[in-house]
Protein backbone atom coordinates (compact mmCIF):
# COMPACT_ATOMS: atom_id res chain seq x y z
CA UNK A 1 -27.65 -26.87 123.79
CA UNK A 2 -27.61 -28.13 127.27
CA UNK A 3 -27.54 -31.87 126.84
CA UNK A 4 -27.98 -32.97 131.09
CA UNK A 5 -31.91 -32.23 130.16
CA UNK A 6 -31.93 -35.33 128.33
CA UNK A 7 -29.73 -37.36 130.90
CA UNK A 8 -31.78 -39.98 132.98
CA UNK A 9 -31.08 -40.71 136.43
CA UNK A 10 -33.11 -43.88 137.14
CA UNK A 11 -31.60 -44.18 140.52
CA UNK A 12 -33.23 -40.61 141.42
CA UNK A 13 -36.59 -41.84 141.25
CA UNK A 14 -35.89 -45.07 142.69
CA UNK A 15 -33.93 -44.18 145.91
CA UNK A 16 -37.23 -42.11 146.51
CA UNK A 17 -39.50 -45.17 146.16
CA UNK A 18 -37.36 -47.38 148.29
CA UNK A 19 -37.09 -44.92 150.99
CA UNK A 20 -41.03 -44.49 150.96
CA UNK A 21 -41.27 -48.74 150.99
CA UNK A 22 -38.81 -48.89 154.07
CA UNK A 23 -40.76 -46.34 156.19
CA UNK A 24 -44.34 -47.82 155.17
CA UNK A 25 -43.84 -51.61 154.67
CA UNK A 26 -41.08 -52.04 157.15
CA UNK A 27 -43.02 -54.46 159.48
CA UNK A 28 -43.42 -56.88 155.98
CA UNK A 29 -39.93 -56.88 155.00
CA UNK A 30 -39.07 -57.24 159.07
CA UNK A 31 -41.12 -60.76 158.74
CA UNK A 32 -39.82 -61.77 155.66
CA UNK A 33 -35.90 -61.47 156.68
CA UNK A 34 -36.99 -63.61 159.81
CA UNK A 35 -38.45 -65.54 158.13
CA UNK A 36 -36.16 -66.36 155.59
CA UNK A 37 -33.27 -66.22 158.42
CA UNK A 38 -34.98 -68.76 160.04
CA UNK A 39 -35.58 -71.49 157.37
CA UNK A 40 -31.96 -70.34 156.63
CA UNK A 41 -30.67 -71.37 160.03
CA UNK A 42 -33.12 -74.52 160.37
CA UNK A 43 -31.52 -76.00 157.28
CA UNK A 44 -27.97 -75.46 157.91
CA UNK A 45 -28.22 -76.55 161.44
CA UNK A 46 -29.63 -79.52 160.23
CA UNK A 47 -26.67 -80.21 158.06
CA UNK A 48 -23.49 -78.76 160.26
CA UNK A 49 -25.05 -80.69 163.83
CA UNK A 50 -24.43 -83.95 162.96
CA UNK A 51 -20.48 -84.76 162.08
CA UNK A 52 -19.84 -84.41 158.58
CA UNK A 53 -18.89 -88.54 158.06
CA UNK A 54 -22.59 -88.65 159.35
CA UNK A 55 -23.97 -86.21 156.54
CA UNK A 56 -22.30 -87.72 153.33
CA UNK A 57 -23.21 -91.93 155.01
CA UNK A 58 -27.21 -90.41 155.27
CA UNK A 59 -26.85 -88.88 151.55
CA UNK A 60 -25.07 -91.35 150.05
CA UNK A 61 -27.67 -93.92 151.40
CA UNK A 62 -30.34 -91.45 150.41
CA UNK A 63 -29.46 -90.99 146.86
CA UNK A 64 -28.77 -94.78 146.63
CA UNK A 65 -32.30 -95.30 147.69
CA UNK A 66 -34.03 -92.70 145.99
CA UNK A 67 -32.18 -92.25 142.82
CA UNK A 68 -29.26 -94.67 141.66
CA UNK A 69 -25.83 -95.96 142.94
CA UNK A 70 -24.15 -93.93 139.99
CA UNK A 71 -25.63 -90.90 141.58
CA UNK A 72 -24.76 -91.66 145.23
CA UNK A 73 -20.86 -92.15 144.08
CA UNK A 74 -21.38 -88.57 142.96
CA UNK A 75 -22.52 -87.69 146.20
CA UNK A 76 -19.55 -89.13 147.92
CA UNK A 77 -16.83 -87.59 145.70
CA UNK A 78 -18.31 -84.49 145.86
CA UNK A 79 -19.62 -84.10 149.97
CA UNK A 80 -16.19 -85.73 149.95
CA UNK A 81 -14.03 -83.29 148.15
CA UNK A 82 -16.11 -80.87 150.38
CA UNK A 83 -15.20 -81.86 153.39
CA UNK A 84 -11.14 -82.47 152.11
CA UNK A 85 -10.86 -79.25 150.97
CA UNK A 86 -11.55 -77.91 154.65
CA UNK A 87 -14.54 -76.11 153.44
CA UNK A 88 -17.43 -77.97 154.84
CA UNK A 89 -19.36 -75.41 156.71
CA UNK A 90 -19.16 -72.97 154.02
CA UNK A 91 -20.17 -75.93 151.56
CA UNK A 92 -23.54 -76.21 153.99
CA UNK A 93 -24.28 -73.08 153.74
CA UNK A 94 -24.02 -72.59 150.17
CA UNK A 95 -25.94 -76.21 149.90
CA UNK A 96 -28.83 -74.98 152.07
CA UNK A 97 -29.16 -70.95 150.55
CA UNK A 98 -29.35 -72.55 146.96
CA UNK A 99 -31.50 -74.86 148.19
CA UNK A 100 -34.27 -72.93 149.61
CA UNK A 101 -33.66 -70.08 146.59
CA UNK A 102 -34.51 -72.66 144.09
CA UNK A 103 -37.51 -74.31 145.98
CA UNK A 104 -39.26 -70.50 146.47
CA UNK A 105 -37.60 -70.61 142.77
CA UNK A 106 -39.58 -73.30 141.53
CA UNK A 107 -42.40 -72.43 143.78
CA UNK A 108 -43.34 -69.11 141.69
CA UNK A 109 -42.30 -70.46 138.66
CA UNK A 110 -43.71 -73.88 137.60
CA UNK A 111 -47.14 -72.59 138.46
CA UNK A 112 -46.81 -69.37 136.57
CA UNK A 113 -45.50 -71.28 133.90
CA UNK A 114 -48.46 -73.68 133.79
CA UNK A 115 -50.60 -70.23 133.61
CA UNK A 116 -48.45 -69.02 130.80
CA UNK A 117 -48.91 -72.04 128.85
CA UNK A 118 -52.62 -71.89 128.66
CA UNK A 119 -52.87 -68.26 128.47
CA UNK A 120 -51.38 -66.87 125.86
CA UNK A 121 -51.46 -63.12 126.77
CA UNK A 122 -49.96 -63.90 129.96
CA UNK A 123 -47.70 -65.14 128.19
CA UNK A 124 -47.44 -62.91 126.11
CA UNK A 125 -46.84 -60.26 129.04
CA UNK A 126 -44.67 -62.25 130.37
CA UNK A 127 -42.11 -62.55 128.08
CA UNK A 128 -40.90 -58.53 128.17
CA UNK A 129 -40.49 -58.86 131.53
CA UNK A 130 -38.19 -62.25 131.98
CA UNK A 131 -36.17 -60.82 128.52
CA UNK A 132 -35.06 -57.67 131.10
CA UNK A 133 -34.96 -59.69 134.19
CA UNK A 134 -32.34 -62.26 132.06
CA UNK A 135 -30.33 -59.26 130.50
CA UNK A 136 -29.73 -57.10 133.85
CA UNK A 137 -26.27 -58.33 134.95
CA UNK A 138 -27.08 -60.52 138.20
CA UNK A 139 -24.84 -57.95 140.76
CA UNK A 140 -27.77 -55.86 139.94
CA UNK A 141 -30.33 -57.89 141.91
CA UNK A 142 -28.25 -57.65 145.03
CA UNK A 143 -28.79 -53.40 144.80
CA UNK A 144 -32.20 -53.03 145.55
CA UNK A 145 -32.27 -56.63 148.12
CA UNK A 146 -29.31 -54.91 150.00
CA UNK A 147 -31.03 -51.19 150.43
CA UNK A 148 -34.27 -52.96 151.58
CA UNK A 149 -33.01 -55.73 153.88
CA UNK A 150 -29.39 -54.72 154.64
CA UNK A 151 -26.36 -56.70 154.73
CA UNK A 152 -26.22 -60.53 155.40
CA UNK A 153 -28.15 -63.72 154.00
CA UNK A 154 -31.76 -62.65 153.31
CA UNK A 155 -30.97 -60.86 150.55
CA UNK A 156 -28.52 -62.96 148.96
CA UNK A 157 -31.41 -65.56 149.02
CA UNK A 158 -33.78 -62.85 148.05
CA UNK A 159 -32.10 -62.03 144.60
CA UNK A 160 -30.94 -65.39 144.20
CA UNK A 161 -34.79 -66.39 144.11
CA UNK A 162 -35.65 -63.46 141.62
CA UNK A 163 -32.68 -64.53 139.30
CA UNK A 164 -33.37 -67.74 139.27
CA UNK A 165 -37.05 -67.41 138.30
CA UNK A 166 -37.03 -66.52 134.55
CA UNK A 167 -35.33 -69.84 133.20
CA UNK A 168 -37.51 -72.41 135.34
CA UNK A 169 -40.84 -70.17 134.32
CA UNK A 170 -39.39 -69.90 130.66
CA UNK A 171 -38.67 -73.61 130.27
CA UNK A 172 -41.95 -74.70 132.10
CA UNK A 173 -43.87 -72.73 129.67
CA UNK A 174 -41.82 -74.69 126.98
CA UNK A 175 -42.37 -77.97 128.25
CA UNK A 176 -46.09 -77.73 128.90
CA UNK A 177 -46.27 -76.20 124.90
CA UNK A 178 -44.73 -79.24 123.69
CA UNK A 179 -47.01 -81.73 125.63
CA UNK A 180 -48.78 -83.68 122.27
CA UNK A 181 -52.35 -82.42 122.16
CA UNK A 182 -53.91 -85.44 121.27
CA UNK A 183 -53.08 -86.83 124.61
CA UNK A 184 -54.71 -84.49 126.35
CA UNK A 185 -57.43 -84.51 124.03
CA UNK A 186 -57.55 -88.38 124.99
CA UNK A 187 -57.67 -87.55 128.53
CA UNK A 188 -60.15 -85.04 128.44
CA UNK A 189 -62.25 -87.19 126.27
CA UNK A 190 -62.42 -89.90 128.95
CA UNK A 191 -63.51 -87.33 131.64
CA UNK A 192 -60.30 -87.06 133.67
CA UNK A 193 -60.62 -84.00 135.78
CA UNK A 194 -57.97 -81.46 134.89
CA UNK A 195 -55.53 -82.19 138.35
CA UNK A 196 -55.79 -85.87 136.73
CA UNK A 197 -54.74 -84.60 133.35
CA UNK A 198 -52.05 -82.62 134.90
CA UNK A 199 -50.54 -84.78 137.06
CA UNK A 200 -51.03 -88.04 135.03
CA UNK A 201 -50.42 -86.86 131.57
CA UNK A 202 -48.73 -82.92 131.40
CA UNK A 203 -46.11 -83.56 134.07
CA UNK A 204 -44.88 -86.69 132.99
CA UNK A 205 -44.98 -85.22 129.04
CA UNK A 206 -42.85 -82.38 130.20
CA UNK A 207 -40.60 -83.72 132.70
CA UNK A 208 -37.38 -83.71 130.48
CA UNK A 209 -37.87 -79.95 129.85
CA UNK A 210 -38.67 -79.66 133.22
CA UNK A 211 -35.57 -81.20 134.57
CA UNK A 212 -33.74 -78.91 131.93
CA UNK A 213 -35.36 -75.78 133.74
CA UNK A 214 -34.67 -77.48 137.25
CA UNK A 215 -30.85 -77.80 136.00
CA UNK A 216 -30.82 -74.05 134.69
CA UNK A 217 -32.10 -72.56 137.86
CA UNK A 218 -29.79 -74.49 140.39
CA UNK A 219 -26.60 -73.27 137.75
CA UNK A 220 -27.95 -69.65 137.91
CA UNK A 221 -28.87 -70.04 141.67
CA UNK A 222 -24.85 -71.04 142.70
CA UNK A 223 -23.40 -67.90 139.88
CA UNK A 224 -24.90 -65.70 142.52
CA UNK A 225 -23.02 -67.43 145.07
CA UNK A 226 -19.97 -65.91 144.21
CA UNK A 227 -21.32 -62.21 144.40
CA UNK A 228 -23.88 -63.16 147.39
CA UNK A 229 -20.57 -63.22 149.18
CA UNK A 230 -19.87 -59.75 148.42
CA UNK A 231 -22.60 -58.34 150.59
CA UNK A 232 -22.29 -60.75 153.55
CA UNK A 233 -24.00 -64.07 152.31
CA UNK A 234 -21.74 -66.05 153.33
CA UNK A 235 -20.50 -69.88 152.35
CA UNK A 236 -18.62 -70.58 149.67
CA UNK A 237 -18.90 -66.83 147.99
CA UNK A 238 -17.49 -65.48 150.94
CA UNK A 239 -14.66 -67.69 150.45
CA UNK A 240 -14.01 -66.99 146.95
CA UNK A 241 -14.37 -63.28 147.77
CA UNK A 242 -11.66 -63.63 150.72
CA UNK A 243 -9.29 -65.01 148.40
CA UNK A 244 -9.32 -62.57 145.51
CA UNK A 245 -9.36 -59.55 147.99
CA UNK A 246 -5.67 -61.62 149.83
CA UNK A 247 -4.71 -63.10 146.35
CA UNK A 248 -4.93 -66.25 148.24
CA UNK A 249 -4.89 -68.35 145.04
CA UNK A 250 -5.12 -71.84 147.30
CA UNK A 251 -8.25 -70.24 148.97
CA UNK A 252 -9.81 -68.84 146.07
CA UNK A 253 -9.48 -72.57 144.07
CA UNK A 254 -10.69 -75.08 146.78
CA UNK A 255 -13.70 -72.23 147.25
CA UNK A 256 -14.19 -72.63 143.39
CA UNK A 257 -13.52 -76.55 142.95
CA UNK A 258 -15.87 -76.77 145.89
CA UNK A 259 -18.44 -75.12 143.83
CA UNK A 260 -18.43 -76.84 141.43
CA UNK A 261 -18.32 -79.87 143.51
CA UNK A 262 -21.84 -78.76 145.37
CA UNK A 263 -23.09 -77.95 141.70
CA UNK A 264 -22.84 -81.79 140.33
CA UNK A 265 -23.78 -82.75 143.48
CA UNK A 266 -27.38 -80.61 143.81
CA UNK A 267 -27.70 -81.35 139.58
CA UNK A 268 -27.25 -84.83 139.45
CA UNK A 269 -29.44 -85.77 142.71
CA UNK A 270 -32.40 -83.38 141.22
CA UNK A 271 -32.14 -84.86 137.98
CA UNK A 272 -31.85 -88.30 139.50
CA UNK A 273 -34.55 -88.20 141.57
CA UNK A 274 -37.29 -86.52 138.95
CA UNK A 275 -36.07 -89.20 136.25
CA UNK A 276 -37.02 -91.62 139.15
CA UNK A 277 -40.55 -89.88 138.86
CA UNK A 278 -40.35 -90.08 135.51
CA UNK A 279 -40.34 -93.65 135.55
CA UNK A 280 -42.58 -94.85 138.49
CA UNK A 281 -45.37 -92.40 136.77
CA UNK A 282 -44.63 -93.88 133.25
C-alpha cells in the first residue's frame, strides 16, 4: 500500500497562495510595512531623543500623576535597571513594538469581543478559531509575516498583534458575560442610549476582567520578543538571541532581567492607570 497518498503537505498549498498574494496585493502589504515602520520609528524616536535621565524623570512624574507613587517607584527601578544594564536602546525598542502590538491588539479585540458577547453565534464561531490560533506554537506566526513582508520589524509587530489577539478578545467576551443583567436592565429601563450603557455601566462592570485580558496580552506580546529577534526585530530579542548564538551568558541575562524589567513596568502602569478609571467612573 503506498502510504505518501495519504501524507498532507499543508505548506504545498500554502506557498502557492502566498506567492499569488505577493504578486496581486503587493502595493497593500507595501503600505502596511510603511506604515507600521513608521509609527515604529515615530515612537522609538520619541523615547531614544531625549537622554535617558530625561525619559525615566517624565515617566516617573507621569505615573505619579496618573496612577500612584507605588507605581512610579516601579517605573524607576525598572527604566532604571534598564538603563544600568547598558541595554537602553534595545529596552525602547522592545517598549515601543509591544506597545503599538498591543494597542492594534486591543484595537481588534475589545470591539470584537463586545460583538461576541451579544451575539452568541459569533461567538460561537469564534471560539474554533482563537482555540487554533492559542495552540499553534507562537514561532509559527513569524512564518507566514516573514514570507509576506520579509525580514525586519513589521512582521515581528505583525504576528505579535495576531498572537496577542485571542486572550484580550477571549477575556473581553468574559467580562462583558459577567456584567449583572439587572443593571443593564436598570439602565435600559431609564432610557440610557446604549453608548451610555456601555460606557457608564458595561465598562466599568468589566474592567477587572478587562485589566486581566490587558495583562495577558502585554505577557504574550513580550514572549514573542524573544523569537521576534530571530528574524530581525530587533530590541531586547535580538539581544537574547546574540547571546545564546556566543554563549554570552552575561548578555543573554541582563537581555532577560531587562525583560522582565520592561514587563512589570508596561503591567503595572496599564493596570494602574485603568484601576484609576475604575475609580473616577465609579
Amino acid at each position: 500500500m503506498n502510504f505518501e497518498l495519504l501524507l498532507f503537505s499543508p505548506g504545498a498549498y500554502l506557498a502557492p497562495a502566498v506567492d499569488w498574494l505577493n504578486a496581486n496585493f503587493h502595493p497593500f502589504f507595501d503600505a502596511v510595512s510603511k506604515a507600521v515602520e513608521s509609527v515604529l520609528v515615530a515612537f522609538e524616536s520619541a523615547l531614544l531623543y531625549p537622554p535617558a535621565y530625561v525619559v525615566i524623570t517624565v515617566a516617573v512624574l507621569a505615573a505619579a500623576y496618573f496612577t500612584t507613587v507605588r507605581v512610579a517607584l516601579v517605573v524607576l527601578v525598572s527604566l532604571g535597571f534598564c538603563l544600568l544594564a547598558g541595554l537602553w536602546t534595545a529596552c525602547m525598542q522592545t517598549v515601543a513594538l509591544v506597545v503599538v502590538a498591543v494597542f492594534v491588539s486591543v484595537l481588534i479585540a475589545f470591539p470584537l469581543g463586545v460583538l461576541a458577547s451579544r451575539h452568541k453565534r459569533l461567538e460561537a464561531g469564534l471560539r474554533p478559531i482563537l482555540d487554533v490560533m492559542q495552540t499553534v506554537p507562537p514561532w509559527v506566526y513569524l512564518i507566514p509575516a516573514v514570507m509576506v513582508f520579509s525580514l525586519g520589524r513589521v512582521p515581528a509587530t505583525i504576528a505579535t498583534i495576531v498572537y496577542g489577539i485571542p486572550p484580550m478578545l477571549r477575556l473581553t467576551t468574559l467580562a462583558f458575560n459577567q456584567v449583572p443583567k439587572p443593571l443593564v436592565e436598570m439602565g435600559q429601563a431609564i432610557g440610557a442610549p446604549t453608548r451610555s450603557i456601555l460606557f457608564k455601566i458595561e465598562i466599568p462592570s468589566a474592567m477587572p476582567t478587562l485589566i486581566v485580558g490587558l495583562n495577558q496580552c502585554i505577557l504574550l506580546s513580550l514572549a514573542m520578543v524573544v523569537l521576534a529577534g530571530l528574524v530581525g526585530g530587533g530590541g531586547l530579542g535580538a539581544e537574547v538571541t546574540r547571546g545564546l548564538t556566543r554563549m554570552e551568558m552575561g548578555l543573554g541575562l541582563r537581555a532577560g532581567l531587562s525583560i522582565v524589567a520592561v514587563a512589570i513596568l508596561l503591567d503595572r502602569v496599564s493596570k494602574g492607570a485603568l484601576q484609576s478609571r475604575r475609580r473616577r467612573l465609579g
